[in-house]
Protein backbone atom coordinates (compact mmCIF):
# COMPACT_ATOMS: atom_id res chain seq x y z
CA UNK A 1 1.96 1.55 -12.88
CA UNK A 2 3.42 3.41 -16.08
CA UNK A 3 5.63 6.36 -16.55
CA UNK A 4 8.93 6.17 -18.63
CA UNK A 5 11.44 7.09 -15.97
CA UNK A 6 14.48 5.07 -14.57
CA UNK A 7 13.89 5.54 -11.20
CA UNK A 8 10.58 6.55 -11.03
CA UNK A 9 10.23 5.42 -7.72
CA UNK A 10 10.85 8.74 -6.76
CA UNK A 11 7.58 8.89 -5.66
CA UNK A 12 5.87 8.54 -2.52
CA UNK A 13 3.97 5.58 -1.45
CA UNK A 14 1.58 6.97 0.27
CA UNK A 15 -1.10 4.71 0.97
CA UNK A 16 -1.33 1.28 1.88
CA UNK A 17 0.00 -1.59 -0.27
CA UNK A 18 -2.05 -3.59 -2.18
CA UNK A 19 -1.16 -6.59 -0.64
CA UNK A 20 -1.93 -5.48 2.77
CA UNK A 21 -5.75 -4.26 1.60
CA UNK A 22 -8.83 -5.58 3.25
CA UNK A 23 -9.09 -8.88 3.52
CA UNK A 24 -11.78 -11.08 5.74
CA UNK A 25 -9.60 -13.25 7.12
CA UNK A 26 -12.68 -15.78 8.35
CA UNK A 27 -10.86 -18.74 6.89
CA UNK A 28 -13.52 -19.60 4.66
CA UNK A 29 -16.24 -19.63 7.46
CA UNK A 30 -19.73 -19.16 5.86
CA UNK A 31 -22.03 -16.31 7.82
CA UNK A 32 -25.68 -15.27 8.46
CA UNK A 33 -28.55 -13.52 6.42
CA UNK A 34 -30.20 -10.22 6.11
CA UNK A 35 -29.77 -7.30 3.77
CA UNK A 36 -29.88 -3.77 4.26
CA UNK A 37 -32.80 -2.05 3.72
CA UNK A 38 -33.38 1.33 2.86
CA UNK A 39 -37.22 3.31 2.77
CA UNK A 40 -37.77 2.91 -0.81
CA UNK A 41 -35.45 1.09 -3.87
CA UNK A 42 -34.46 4.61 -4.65
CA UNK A 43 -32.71 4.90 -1.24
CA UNK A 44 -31.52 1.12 -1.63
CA UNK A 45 -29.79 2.04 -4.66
CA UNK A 46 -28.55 4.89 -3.17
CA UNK A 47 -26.79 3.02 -0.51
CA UNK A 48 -25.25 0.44 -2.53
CA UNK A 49 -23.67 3.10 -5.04
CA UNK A 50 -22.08 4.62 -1.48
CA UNK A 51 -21.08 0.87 -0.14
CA UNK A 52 -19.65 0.74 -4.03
CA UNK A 53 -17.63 3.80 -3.37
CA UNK A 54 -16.37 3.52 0.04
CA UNK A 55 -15.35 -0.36 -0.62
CA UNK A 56 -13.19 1.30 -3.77
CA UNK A 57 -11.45 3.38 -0.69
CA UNK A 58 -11.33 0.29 0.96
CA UNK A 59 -9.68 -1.44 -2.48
CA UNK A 60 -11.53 -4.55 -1.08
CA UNK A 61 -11.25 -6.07 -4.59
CA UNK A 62 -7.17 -6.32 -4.49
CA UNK A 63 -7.36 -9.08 -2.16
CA UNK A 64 -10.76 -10.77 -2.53
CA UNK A 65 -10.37 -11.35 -6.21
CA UNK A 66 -7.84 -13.78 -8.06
CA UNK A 67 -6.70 -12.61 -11.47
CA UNK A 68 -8.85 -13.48 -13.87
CA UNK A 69 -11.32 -14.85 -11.39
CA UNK A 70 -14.36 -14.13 -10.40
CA UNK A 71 -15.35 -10.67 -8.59
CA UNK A 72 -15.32 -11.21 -4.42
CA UNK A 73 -15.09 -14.65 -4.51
CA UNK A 74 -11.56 -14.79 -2.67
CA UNK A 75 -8.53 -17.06 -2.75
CA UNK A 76 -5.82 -15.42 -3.20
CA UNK A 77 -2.92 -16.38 -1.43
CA UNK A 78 -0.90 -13.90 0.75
CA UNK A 79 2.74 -15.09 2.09
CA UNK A 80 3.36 -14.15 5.74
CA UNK A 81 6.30 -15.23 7.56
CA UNK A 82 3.75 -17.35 9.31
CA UNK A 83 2.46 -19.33 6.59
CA UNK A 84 0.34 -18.95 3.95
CA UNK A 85 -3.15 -17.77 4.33
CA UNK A 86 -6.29 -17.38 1.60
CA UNK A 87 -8.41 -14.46 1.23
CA UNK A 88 -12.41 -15.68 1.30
CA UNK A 89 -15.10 -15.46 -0.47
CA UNK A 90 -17.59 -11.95 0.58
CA UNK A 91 -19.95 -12.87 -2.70
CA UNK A 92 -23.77 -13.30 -1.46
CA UNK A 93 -23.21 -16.72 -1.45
CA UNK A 94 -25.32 -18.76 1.27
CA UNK A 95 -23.24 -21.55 1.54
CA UNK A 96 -19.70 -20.14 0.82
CA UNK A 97 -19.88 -16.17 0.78
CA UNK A 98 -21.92 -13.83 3.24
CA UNK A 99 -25.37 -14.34 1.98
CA UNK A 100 -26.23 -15.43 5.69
CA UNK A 101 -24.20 -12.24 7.45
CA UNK A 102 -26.73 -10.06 9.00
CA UNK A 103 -25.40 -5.76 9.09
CA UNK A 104 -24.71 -7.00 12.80
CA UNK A 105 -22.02 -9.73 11.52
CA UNK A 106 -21.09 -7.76 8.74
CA UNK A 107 -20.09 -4.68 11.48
CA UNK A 108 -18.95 -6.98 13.86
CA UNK A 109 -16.28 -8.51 11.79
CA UNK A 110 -15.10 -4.44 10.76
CA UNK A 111 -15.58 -3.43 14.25
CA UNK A 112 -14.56 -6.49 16.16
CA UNK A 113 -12.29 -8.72 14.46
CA UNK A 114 -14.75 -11.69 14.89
CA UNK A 115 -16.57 -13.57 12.41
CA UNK A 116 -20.59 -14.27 11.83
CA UNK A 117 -19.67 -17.17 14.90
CA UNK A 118 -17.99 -15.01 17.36
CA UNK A 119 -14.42 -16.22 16.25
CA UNK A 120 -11.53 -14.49 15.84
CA UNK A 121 -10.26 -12.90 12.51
CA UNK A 122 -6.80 -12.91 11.60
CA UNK A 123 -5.21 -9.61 11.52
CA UNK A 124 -4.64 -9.79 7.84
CA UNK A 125 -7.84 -8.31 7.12
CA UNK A 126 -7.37 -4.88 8.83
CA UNK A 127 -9.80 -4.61 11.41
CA UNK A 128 -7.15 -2.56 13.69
CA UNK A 129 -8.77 0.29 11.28
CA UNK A 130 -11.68 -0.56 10.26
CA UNK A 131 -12.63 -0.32 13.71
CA UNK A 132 -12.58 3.31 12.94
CA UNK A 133 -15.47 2.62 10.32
CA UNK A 134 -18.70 4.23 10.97
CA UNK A 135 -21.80 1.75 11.27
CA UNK A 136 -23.32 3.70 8.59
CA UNK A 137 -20.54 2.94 6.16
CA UNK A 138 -20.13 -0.40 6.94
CA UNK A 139 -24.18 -1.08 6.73
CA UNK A 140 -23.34 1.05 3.13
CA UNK A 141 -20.33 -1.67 1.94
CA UNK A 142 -22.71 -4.69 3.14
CA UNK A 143 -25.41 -3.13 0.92
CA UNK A 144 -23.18 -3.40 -2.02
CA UNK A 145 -21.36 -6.93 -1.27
CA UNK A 146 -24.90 -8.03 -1.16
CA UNK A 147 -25.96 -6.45 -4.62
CA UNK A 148 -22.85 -8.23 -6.53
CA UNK A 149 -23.25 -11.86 -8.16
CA UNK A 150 -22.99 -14.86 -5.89
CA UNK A 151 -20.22 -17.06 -6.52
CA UNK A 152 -20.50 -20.62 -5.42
CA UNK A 153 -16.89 -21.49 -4.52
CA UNK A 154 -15.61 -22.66 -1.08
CA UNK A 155 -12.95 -20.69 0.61
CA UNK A 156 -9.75 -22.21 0.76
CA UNK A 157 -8.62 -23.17 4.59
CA UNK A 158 -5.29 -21.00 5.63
CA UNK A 159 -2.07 -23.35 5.45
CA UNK A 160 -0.47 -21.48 8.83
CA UNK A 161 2.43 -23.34 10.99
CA UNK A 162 1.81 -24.26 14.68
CA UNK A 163 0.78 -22.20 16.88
CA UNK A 164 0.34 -19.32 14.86
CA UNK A 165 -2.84 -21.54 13.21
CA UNK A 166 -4.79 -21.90 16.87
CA UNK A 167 -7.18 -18.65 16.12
CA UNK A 168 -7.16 -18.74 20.91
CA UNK A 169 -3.21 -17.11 20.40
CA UNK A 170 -5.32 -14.03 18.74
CA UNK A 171 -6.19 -13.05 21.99
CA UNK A 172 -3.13 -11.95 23.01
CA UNK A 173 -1.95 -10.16 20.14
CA UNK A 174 -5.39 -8.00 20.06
CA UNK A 175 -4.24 -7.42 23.99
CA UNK A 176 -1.16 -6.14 22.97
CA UNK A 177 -2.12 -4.10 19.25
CA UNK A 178 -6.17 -3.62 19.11
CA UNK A 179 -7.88 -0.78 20.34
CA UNK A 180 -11.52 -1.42 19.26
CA UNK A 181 -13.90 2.13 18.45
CA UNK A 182 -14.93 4.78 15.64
CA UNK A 183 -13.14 7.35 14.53
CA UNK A 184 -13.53 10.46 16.49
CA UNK A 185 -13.21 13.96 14.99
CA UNK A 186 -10.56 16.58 16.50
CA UNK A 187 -12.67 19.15 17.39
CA UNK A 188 -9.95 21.74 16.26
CA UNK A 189 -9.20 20.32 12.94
CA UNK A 190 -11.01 21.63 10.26
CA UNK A 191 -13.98 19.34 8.56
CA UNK A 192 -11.53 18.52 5.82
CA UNK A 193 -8.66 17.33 8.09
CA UNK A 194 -10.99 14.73 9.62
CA UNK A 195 -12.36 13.12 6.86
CA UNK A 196 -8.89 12.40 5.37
CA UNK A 197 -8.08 11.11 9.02
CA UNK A 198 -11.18 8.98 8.89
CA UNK A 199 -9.91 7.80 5.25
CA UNK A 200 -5.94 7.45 6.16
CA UNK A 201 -7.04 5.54 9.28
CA UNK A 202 -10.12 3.97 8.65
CA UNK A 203 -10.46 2.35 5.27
CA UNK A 204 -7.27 3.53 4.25
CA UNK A 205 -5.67 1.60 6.25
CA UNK A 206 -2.33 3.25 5.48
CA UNK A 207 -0.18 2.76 8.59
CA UNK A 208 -0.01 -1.23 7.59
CA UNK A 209 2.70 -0.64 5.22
CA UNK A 210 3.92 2.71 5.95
CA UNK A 211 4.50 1.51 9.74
CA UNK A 212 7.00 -1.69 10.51
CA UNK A 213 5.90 -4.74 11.74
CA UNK A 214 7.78 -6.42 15.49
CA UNK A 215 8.45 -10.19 15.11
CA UNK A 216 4.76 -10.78 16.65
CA UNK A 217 3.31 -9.23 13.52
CA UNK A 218 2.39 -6.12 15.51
CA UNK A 219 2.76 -2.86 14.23
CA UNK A 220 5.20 -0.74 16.24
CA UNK A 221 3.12 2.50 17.21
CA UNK A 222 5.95 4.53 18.62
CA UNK A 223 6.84 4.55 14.89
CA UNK A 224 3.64 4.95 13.21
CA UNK A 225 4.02 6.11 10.04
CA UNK A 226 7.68 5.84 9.83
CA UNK A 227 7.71 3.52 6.88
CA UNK A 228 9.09 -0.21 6.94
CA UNK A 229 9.99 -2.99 4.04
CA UNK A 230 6.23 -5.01 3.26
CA UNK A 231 7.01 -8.57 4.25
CA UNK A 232 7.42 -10.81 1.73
CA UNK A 233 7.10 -8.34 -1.16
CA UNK A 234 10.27 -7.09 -0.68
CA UNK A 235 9.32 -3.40 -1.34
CA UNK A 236 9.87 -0.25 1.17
CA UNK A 237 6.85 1.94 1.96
CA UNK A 238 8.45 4.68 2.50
CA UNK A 239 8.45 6.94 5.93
CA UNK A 240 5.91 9.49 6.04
CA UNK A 241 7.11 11.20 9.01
CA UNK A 242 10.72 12.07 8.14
CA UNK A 243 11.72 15.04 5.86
CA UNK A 244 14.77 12.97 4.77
CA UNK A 245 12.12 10.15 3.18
CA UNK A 246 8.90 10.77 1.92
CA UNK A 247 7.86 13.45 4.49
CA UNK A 248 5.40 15.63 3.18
CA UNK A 249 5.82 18.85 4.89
CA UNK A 250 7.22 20.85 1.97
CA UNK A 251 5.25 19.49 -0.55
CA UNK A 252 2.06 21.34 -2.24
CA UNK A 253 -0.78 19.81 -1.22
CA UNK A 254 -1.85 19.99 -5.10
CA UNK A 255 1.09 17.39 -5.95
CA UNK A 256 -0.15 15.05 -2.78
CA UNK A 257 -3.57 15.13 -4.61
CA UNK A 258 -2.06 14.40 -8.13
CA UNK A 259 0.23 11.90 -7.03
CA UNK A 260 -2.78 9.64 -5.13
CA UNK A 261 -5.26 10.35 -7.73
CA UNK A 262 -3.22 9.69 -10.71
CA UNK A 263 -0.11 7.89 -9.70
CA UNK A 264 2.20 10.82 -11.13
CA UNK A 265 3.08 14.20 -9.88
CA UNK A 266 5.80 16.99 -10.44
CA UNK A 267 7.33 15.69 -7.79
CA UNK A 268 7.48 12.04 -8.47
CA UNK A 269 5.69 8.71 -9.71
CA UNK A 270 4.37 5.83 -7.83
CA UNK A 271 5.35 2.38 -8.53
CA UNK A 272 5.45 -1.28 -7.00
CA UNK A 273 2.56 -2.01 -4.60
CA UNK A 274 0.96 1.81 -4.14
CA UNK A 275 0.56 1.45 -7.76
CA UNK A 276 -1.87 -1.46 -7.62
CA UNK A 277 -3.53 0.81 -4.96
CA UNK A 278 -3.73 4.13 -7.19
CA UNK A 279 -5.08 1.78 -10.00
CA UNK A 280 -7.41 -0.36 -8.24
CA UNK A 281 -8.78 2.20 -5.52
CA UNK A 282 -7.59 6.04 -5.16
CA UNK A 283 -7.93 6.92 -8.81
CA UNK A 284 -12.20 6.25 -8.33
CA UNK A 285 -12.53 8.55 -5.15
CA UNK A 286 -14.03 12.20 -5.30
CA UNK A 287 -12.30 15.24 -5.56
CA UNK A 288 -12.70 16.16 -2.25
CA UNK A 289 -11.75 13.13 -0.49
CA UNK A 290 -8.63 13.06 -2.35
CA UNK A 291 -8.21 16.55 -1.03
CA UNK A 292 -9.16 15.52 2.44
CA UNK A 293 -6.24 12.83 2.67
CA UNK A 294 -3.85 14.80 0.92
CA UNK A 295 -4.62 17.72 3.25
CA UNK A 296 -4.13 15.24 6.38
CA UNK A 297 -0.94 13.45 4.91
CA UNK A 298 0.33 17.05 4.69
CA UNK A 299 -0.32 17.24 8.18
CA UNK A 300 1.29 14.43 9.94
CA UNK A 301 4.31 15.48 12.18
CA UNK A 302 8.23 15.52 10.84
CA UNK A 303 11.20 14.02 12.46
CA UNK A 304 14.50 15.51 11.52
CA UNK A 305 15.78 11.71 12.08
CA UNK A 306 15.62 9.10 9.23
CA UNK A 307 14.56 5.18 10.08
CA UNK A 308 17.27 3.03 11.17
CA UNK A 309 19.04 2.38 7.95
CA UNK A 310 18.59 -1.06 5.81
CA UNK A 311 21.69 -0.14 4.47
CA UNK A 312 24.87 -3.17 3.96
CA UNK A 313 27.81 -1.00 4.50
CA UNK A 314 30.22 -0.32 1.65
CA UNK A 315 33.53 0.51 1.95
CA UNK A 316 34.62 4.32 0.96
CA UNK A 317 37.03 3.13 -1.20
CA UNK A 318 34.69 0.77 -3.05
CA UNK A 319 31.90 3.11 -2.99
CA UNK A 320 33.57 5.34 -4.60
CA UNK A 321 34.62 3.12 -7.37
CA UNK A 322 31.35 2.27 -7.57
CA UNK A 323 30.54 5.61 -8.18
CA UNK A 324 32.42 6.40 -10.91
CA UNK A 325 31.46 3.42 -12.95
CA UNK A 326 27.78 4.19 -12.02
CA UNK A 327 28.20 8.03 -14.08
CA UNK A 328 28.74 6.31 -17.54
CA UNK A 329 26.38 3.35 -17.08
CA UNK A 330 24.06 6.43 -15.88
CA UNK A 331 24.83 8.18 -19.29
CA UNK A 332 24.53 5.19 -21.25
CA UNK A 333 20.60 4.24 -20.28
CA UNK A 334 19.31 6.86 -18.16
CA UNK A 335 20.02 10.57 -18.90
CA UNK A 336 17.40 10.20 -21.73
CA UNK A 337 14.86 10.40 -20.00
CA UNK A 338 15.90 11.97 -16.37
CA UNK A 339 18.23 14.48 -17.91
CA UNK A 340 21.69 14.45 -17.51
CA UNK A 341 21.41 16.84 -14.70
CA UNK A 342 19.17 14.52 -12.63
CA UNK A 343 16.10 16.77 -12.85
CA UNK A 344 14.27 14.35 -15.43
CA UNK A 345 11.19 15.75 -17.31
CA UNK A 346 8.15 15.78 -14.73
CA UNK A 347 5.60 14.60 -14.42
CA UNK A 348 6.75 12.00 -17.64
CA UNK A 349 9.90 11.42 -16.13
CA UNK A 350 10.55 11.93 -12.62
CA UNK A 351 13.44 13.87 -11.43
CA UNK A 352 16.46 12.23 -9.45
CA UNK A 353 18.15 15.23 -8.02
CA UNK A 354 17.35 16.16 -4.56
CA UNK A 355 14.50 13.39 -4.63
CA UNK A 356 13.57 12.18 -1.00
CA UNK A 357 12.97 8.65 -2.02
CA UNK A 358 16.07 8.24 -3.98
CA UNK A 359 18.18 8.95 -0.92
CA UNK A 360 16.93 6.52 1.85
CA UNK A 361 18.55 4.59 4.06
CA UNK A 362 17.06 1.68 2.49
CA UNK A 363 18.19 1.72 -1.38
CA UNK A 364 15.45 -1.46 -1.71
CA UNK A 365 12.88 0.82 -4.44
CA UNK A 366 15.31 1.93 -6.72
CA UNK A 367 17.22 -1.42 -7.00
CA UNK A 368 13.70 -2.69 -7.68
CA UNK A 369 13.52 -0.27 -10.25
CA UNK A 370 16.39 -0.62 -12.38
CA UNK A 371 16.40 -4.01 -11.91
CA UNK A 372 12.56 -5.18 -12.53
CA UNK A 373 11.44 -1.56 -14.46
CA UNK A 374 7.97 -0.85 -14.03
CA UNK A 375 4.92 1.34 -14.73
CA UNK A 376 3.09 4.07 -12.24
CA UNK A 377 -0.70 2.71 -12.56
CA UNK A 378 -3.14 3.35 -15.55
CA UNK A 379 -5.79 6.04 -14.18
CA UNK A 380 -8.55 7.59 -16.01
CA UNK A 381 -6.61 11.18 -15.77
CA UNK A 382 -2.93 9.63 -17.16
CA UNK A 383 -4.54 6.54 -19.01
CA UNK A 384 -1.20 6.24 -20.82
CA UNK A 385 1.82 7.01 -18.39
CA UNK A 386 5.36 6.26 -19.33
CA UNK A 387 7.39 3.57 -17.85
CA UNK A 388 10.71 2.02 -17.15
CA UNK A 389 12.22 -0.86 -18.54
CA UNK A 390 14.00 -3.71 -16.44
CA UNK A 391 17.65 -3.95 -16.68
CA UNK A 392 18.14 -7.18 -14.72
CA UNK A 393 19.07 -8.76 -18.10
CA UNK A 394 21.57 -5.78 -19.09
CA UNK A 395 23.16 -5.22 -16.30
CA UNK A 396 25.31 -7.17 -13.10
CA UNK A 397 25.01 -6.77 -9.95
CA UNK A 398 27.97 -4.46 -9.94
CA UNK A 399 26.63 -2.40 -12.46
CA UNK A 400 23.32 -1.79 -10.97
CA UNK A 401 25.19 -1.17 -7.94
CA UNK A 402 27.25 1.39 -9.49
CA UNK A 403 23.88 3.02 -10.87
CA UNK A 404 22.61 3.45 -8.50
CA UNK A 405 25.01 4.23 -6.47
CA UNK A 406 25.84 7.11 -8.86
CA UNK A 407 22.39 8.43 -8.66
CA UNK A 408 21.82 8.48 -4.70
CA UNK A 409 25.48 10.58 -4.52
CA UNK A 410 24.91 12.92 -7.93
CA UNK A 411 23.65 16.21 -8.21
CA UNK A 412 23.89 17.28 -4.60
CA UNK A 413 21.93 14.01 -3.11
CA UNK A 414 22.81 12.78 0.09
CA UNK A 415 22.13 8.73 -0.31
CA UNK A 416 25.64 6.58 0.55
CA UNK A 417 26.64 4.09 -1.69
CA UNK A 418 24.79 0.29 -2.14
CA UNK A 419 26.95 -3.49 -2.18
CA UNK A 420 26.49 -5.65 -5.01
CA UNK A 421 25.15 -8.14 -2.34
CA UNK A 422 21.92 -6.14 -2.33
CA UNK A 423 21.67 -6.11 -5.73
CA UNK A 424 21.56 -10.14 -5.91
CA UNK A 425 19.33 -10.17 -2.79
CA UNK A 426 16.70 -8.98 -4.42
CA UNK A 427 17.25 -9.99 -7.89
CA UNK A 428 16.01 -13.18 -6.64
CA UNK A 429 12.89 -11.49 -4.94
CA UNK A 430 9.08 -11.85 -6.18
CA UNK A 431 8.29 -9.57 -8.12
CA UNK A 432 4.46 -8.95 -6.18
């Protein structure tokens, strides 16, 4: 995260969250030996450098590793509204990791949804893509979760509330939402367009914030890609599939590429949980793969239609007021850096004016932003990016209101005005 702009969130969130990354949801279960073998240790090595890069695109690291904890060795906790569950530990351990998973579990589990003993995975770890994983990769990102250290530390049993922790209720939920098999190319898409298919829908695994969630925890595909608030982190990933959002149809495919490989672009920043994903995954991918997905993202059909807002309506009247306080309070701590006509200083400082994301229905990024700051990630291409400072100690709920208020009705923008009531909604929200 990084990038000195007051509502930097202008970005896109393109890819998944970093919360929602792969996971092996096996509740600590331990698995089954074997390694994969390649002709000669030249060709081993070779695999495990590919399993290395494709488990980068996979971010697998995000939610396998605590903190300041050991690499792979799992147990971090994730909040659901179900409960609480713990990510496990994929080191070559024998007793605790997968240094008993044969390729066969190993693809099973990415393929399936079931673990080393035929159980079923939670849907946390998102097998409803990597089922579009090839066995080649897969056999490539066992290679390399077999080459790292073995840590010796048990994986910590979910904490989940009845029913939702009797693993037999999976079965209906993968009736409903799983569709097991590869990835298969469109024979009229270019070579390009499929691979960033196979990456946006494989290991990727982008729809799982950018597409919202029924009460079952299912994803709703008649909006796929139409962007939904992340559960529990209080963050929206925005839509992909609406020009009045973060639809991608009129944007260069050159600033798509910048804005996944380095977090910034001339048309925005990226902040909050695609961040984490830019920093910890997208930033290490080729050239060409970047190119791939952007040229896909690019690609993916727009509605004329926004989401149903996430809007609390405001009155006219008090919208308006509102408004007006929001242009000083907007002069006073923001025009610095995004100009005083909105169009900031990109890619440094985003611009405001006629940005997609600042206009929304859902107002939940930017009062995120002014109220918690933040940084778009540190990549090797921007290793020192600008960012904004918090204001939740400077300013009330009114003001940031007003702010933002002011900056989602300035300069020709289209947003409508937010209540004070959001404001202190999410002042109290985590802050991951």
């Amino acid at each position: 995260m990084k990038r000195k702009s007051l509502f930097a969130l202008s970005a896109v969130v393109v890819v998944a969250a970093a919360a929602l990354v792969p996971v092996l949801w096996s509740g600590g279960d331990n698995l089954h030996n074997g390694t994969a073998m390649a002709a000669t240790p030249a060709d081993q090595a070779a695999l495990i450098k590919k399993g290395e890069y494709l488990a980068r695109a996979g971010d697998c690291i995000a939610c396998h590793t605590v903190r300041g904890g050991k690499q792979f060795a799992g147990g971090l906790p994730m909040a659901t509204p179900f409960g609480t569950m713990f990510t496990p530990n994929i080191t070559p351990d024998d007793q605790y990791g997968i240094g008993k998973w044969t390729q066969d579990d190993f693809y099973r589990a990415m393929h399936t949804g079931r673990s080393k003993d035929g159980s079923l995975l939670y849907p946390g770890f998102p097998f409803t893509s990597y089922t579009k994983v090839t066995r080649a990769d897969s056999d490539a990102i066992y290679a390399y979760l077999r080459s790292v250290t073995p840590v010796n530390v048990a994986s910590r049993p979910h904490e989940l509330k009845f029913p939702f922790n009797q693993r037999n209720m999976l079965i209906g939920w993968r009736t409903l939402f799983f569709r097991e098999g590869e990835y298969k190319a469109d024979p009229t898409k270019s070579v390009e367009w499929n691979r960033g298919a196979y990456l946006i829908e494989g290991l990727g695994h982008c729809g799982m914030c950018h597409t919202s969630i029924n009460a079952m925890g299912g994803p709703v595909s008649s909006a796929a890609f139409a962007g939904g608030l992340i559960p529990l982190q209080n963050w929206y990933a925005p839509s992909l599939t609406s020009n009045k959002e973060a639809g991608l149809g009129d944007w260069e495919t050159k600033d798509i590429a910048d804005l996944l490989k380095t977090g910034v672009s001339n048309r925005g920043a990226v902040f909050g949980p695609m961040a984490e994903v830019v920093h910890n995954s997208l930033q290490y991918m080729s050239d060409e793969d970047i190119n791939a997905m952007a040229t896909y993202l690019k690609t993916i059909p727009q509605k004329s239609e926004a989401p149903e807002p996430l809007q609390l309506e405001t009155s006219e009247k008090f919208g308006g007021e509102l408004l007006k306080q929001g242009q000083k309070i907007y002069a006073d701590n923001c025009a610095k850096c995004h100009a005083t006509n909105g169009l900031g200083m990109p890619p440094a400082f985003p611009p405001l004016a006629n940005n997609q994301s600042i206009q929304m229905p859902s107002a939940v990024n930017p009062i995120r932003m002014v109220l918690n700051g933040g940084y778009p990630p540190s990549t090797t291409a921007n290793p020192h990016p600008y960012g904004m400072p918090p204001f939740a100690q400077a300013l009330s709920n009114t003001e940031v209101a007003a702010v933002v208020t002011y900056i989602r009705m300035s300069w020709g923008n289209h947003g409508t005005a937010v209540s004070p009531q959001q404001v202190s909604d999410l002042r109290s929200a985590p802050l991951d």
